[in-house]
C-alpha atoms as a PDB file:
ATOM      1  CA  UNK A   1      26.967  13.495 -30.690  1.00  0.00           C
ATOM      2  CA  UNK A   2      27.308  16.394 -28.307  1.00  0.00           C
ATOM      3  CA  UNK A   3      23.674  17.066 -28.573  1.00  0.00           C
ATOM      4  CA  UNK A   4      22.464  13.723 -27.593  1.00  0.00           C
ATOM      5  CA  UNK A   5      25.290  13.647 -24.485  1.00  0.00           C
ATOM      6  CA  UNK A   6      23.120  16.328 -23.540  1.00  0.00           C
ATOM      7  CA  UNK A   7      19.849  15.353 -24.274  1.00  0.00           C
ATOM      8  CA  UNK A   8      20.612  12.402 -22.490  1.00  0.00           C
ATOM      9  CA  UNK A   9      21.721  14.315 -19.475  1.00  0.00           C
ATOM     10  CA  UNK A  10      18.845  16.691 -19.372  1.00  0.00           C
ATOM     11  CA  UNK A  11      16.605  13.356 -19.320  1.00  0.00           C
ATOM     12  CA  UNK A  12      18.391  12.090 -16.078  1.00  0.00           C
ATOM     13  CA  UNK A  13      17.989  15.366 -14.236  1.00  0.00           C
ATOM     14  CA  UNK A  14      14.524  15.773 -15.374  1.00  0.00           C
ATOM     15  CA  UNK A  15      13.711  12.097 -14.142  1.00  0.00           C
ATOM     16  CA  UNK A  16      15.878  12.466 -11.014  1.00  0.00           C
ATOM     17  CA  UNK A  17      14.229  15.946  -9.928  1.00  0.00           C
ATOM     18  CA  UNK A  18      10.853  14.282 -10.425  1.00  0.00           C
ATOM     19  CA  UNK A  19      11.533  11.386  -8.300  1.00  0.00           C
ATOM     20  CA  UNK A  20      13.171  13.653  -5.339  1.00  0.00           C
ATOM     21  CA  UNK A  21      10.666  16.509  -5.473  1.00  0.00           C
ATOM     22  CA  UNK A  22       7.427  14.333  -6.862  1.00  0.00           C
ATOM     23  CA  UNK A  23       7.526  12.378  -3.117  1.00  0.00           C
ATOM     24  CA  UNK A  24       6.982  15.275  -1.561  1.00  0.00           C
ATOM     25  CA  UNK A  25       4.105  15.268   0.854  1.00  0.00           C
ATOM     26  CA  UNK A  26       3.842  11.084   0.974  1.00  0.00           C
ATOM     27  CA  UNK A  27       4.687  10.256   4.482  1.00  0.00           C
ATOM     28  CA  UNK A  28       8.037   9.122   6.021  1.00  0.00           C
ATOM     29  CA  UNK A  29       8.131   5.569   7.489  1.00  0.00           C
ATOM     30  CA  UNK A  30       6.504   5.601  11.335  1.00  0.00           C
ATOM     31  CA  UNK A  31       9.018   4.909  14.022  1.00  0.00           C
ATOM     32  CA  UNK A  32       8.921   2.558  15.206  1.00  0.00           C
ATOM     33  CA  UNK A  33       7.725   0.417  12.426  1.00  0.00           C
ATOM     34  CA  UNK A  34       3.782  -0.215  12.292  1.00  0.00           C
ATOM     35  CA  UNK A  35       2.217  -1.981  10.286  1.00  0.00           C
ATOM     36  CA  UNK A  36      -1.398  -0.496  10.436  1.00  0.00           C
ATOM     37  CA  UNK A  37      -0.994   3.522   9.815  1.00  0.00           C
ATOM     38  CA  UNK A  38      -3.803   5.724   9.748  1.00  0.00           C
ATOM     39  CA  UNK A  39      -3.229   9.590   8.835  1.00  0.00           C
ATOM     40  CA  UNK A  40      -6.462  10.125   8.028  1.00  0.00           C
ATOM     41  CA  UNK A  41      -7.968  13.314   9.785  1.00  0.00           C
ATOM     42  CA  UNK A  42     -11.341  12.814   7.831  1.00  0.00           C
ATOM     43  CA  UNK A  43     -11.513   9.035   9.583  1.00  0.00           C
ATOM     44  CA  UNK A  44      -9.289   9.116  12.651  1.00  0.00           C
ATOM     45  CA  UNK A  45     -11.207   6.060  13.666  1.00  0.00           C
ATOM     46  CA  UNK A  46     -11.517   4.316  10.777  1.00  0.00           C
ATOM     47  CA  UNK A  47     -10.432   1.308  12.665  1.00  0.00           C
ATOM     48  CA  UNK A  48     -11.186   1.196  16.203  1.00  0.00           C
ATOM     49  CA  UNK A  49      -8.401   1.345  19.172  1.00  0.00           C
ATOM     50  CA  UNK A  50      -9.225  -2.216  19.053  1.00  0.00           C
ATOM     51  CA  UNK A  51      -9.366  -3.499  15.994  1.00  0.00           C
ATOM     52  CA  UNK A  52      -6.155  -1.577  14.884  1.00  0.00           C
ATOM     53  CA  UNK A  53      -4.226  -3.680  17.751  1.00  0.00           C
ATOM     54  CA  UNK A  54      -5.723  -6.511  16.418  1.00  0.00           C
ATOM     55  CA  UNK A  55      -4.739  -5.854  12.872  1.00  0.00           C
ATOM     56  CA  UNK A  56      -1.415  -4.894  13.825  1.00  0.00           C
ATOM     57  CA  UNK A  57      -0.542  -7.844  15.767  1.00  0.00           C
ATOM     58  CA  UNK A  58      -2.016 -10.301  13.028  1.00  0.00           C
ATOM     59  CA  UNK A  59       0.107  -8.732  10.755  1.00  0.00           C
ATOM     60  CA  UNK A  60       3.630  -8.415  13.132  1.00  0.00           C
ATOM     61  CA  UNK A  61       3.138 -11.973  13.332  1.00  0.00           C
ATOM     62  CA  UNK A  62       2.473 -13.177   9.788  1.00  0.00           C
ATOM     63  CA  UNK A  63       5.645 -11.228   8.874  1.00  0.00           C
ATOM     64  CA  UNK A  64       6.902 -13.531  11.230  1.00  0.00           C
ATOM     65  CA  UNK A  65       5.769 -16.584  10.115  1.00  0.00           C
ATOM     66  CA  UNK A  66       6.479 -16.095   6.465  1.00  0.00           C
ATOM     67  CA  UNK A  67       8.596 -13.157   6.322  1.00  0.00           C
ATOM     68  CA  UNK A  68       6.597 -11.275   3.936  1.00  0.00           C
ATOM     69  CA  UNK A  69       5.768  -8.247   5.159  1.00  0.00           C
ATOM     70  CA  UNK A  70       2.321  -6.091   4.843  1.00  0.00           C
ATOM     71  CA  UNK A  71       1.022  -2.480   5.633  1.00  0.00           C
ATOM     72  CA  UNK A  72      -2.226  -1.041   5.720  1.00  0.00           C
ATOM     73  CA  UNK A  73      -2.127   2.470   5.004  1.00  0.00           C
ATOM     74  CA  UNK A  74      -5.006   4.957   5.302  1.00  0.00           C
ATOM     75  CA  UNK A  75      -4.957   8.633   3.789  1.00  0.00           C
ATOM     76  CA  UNK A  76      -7.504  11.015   2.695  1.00  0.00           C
ATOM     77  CA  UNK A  77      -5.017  12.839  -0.181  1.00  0.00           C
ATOM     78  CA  UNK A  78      -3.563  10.888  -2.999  1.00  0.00           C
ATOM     79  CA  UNK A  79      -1.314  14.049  -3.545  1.00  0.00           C
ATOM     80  CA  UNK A  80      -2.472  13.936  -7.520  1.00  0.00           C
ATOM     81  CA  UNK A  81      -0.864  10.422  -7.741  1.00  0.00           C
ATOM     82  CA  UNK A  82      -2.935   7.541  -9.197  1.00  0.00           C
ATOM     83  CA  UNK A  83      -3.384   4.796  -6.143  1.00  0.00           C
ATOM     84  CA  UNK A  84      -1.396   2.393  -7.748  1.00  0.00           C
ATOM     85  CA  UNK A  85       1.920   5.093  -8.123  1.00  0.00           C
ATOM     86  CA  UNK A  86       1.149   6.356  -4.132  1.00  0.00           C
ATOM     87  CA  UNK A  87       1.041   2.788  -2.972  1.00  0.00           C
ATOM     88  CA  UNK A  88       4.346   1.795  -5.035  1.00  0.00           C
ATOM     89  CA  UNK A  89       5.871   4.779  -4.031  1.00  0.00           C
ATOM     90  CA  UNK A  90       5.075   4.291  -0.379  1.00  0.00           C
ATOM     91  CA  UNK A  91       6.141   1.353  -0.551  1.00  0.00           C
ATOM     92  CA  UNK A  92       9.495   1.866  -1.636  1.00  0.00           C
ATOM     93  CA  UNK A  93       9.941   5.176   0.416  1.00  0.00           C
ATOM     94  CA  UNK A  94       9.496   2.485   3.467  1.00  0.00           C
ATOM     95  CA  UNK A  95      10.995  -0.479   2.747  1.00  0.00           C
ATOM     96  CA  UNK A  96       8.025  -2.849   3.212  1.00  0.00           C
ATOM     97  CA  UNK A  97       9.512  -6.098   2.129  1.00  0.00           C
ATOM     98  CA  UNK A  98      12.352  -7.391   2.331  1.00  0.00           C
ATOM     99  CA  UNK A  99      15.231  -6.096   0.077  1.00  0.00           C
ATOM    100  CA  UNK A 100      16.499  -8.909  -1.316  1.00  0.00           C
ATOM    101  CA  UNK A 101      13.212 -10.494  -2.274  1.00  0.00           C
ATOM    102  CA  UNK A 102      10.700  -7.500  -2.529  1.00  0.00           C
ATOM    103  CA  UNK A 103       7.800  -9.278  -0.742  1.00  0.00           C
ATOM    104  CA  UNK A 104       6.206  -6.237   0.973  1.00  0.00           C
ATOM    105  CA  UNK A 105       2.569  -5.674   0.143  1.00  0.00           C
ATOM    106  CA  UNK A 106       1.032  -2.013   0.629  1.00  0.00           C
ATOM    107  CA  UNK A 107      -2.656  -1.834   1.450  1.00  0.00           C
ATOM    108  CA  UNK A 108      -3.720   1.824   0.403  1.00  0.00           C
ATOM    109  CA  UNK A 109      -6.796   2.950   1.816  1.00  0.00           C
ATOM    110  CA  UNK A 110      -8.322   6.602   0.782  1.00  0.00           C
ATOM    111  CA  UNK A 111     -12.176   6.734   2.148  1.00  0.00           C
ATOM    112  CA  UNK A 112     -12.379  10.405   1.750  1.00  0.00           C
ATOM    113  CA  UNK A 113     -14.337  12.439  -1.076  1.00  0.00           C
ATOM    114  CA  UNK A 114     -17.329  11.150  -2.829  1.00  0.00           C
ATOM    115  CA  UNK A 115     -18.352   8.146  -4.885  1.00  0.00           C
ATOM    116  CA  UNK A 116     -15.759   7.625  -7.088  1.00  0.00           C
ATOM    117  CA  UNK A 117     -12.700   9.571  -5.096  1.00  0.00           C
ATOM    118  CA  UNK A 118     -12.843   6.964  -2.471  1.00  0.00           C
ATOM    119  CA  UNK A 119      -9.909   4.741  -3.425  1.00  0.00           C
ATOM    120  CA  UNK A 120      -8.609   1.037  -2.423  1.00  0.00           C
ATOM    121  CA  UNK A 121      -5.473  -0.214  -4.028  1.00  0.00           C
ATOM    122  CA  UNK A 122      -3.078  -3.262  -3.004  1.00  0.00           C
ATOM    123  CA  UNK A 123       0.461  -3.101  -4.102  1.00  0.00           C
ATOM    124  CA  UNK A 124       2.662  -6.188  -4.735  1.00  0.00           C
ATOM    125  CA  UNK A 125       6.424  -6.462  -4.510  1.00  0.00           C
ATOM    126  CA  UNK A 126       7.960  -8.035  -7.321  1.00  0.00           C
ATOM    127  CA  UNK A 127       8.789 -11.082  -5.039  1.00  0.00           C
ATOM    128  CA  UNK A 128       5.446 -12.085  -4.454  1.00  0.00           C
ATOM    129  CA  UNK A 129       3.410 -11.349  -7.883  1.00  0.00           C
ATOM    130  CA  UNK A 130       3.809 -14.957  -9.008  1.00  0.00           C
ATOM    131  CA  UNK A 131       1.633 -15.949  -6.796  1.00  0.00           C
ATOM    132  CA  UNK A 132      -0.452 -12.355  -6.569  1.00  0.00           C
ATOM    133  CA  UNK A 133      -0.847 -10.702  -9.893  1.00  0.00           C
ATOM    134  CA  UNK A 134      -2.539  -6.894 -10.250  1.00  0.00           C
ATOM    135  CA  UNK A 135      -5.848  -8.867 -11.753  1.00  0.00           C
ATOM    136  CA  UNK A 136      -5.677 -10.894  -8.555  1.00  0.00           C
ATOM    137  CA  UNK A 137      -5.660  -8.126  -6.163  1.00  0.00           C
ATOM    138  CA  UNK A 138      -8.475  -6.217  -8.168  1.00  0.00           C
ATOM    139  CA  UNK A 139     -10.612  -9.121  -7.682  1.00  0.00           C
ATOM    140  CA  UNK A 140      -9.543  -9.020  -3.881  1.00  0.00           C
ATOM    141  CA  UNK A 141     -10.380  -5.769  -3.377  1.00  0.00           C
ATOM    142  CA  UNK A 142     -13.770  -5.941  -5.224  1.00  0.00           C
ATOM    143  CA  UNK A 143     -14.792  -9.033  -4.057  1.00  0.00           C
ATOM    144  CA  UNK A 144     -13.888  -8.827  -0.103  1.00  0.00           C
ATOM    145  CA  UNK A 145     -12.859  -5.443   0.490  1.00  0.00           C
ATOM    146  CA  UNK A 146     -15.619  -3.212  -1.042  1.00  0.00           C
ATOM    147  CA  UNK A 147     -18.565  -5.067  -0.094  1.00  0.00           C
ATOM    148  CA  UNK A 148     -17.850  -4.733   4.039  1.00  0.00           C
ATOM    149  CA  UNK A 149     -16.502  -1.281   2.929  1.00  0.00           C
ATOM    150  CA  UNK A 150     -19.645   0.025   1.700  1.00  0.00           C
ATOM    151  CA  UNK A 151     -21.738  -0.623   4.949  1.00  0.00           C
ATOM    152  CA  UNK A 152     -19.092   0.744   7.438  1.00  0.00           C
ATOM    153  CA  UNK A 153     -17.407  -2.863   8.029  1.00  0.00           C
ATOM    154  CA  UNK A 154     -13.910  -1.266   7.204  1.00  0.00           C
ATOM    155  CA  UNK A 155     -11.631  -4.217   9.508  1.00  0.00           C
ATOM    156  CA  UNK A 156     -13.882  -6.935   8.061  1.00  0.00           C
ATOM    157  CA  UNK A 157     -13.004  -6.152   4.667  1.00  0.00           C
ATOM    158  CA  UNK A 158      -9.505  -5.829   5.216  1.00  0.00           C
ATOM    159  CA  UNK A 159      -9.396  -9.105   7.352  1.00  0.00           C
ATOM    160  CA  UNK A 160     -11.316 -10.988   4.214  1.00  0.00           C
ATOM    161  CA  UNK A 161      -8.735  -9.188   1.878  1.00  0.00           C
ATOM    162  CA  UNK A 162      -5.497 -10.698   4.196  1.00  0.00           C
ATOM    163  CA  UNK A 163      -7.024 -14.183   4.421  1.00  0.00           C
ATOM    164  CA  UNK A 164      -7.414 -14.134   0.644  1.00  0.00           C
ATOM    165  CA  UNK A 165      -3.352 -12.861   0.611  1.00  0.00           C
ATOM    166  CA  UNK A 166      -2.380 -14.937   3.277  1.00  0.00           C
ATOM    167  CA  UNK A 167      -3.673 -18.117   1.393  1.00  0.00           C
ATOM    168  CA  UNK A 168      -2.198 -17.196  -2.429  1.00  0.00           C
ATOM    169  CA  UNK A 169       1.007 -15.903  -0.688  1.00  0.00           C
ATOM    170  CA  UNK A 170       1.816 -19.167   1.428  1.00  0.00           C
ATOM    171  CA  UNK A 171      -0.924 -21.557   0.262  1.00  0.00           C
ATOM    172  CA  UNK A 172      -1.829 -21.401   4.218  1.00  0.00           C
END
């Protein structure tokens, strides 16, 4: 009995210390809030001055419209996480979505390194996977995403990917 008291504690702390000390690196949430964030010193322009604006204003205002929220994160280091675990993490670590509901998306972007390091992941909040499953947003991101990707069209791809989200996510 005393032994698996222990055990059990060991497991917490072990869990615990990995979830404090395994975020380490992954950015804090800008302030103020954006919703496009590029810390990408590989592709400081992956979007231009321009088209960031753009992006971030079409997404300030769907949030308003539907409440959902969405970010569109770029990065050139995964920081040995899978895309998947950096975008959930990020996610959390921020907020995106709100709390009662957990309808924040995460866009994670990682154009650095060669063919096959280059990374694109979308991460759903349990609020909106109903209507956006994981298979979903793997077809989104090969079907609209990669395409404009691969010849340099980096805001075209992501505005195909959030027409494709904005549609399943509000049927609008």
């Amino acid at each position: 009995n005393w032994f698996k008291i222990n055990m059990r504690l060991l497991f917490v702390f072990v869990f615990l210390s990995s979830i404090a000390f395994g975020q380490n690196g992954i950015p804090n949430a800008p302030n103020p809030a954006r919703a496009y964030n590029n810390y990408s010193k590989q592709f400081p322009n992956f979007l231009t001055k321009n088209e960031a604006n753009q992006l971030e204003n079409k997404l300030v205002k769907y949030e308003k419209e539907t409440s959902n929220e969405i970010v569109v994160v770029v990065v050139d280091s995964l920081l040995g996480y899978s895309s998947g675990d950096y975008a959930k993490i990020l996610g959390n670590k921020w907020g995106v979505g709100k709390e009662k509901v957990d309808n924040g998306i995460v866009i994670l972007i990682k154009p650095t390194g060669k063919k096959g390091d280059r990374k694109t992941f979308i991460a759903v909040g349990r609020g909106l996977e109903g209507a956006i499953s994981n298979i979903t947003c793997k077809k989104i991101i090969d079907n609209e995403m990669i395409p404009s990707f691969k010849i340099g069209k980096y805001h075209e791809g992501i505005n195909k990917a959030l027409t494709v989200i904005s549609y399943l996510a509000t049927g609008q």
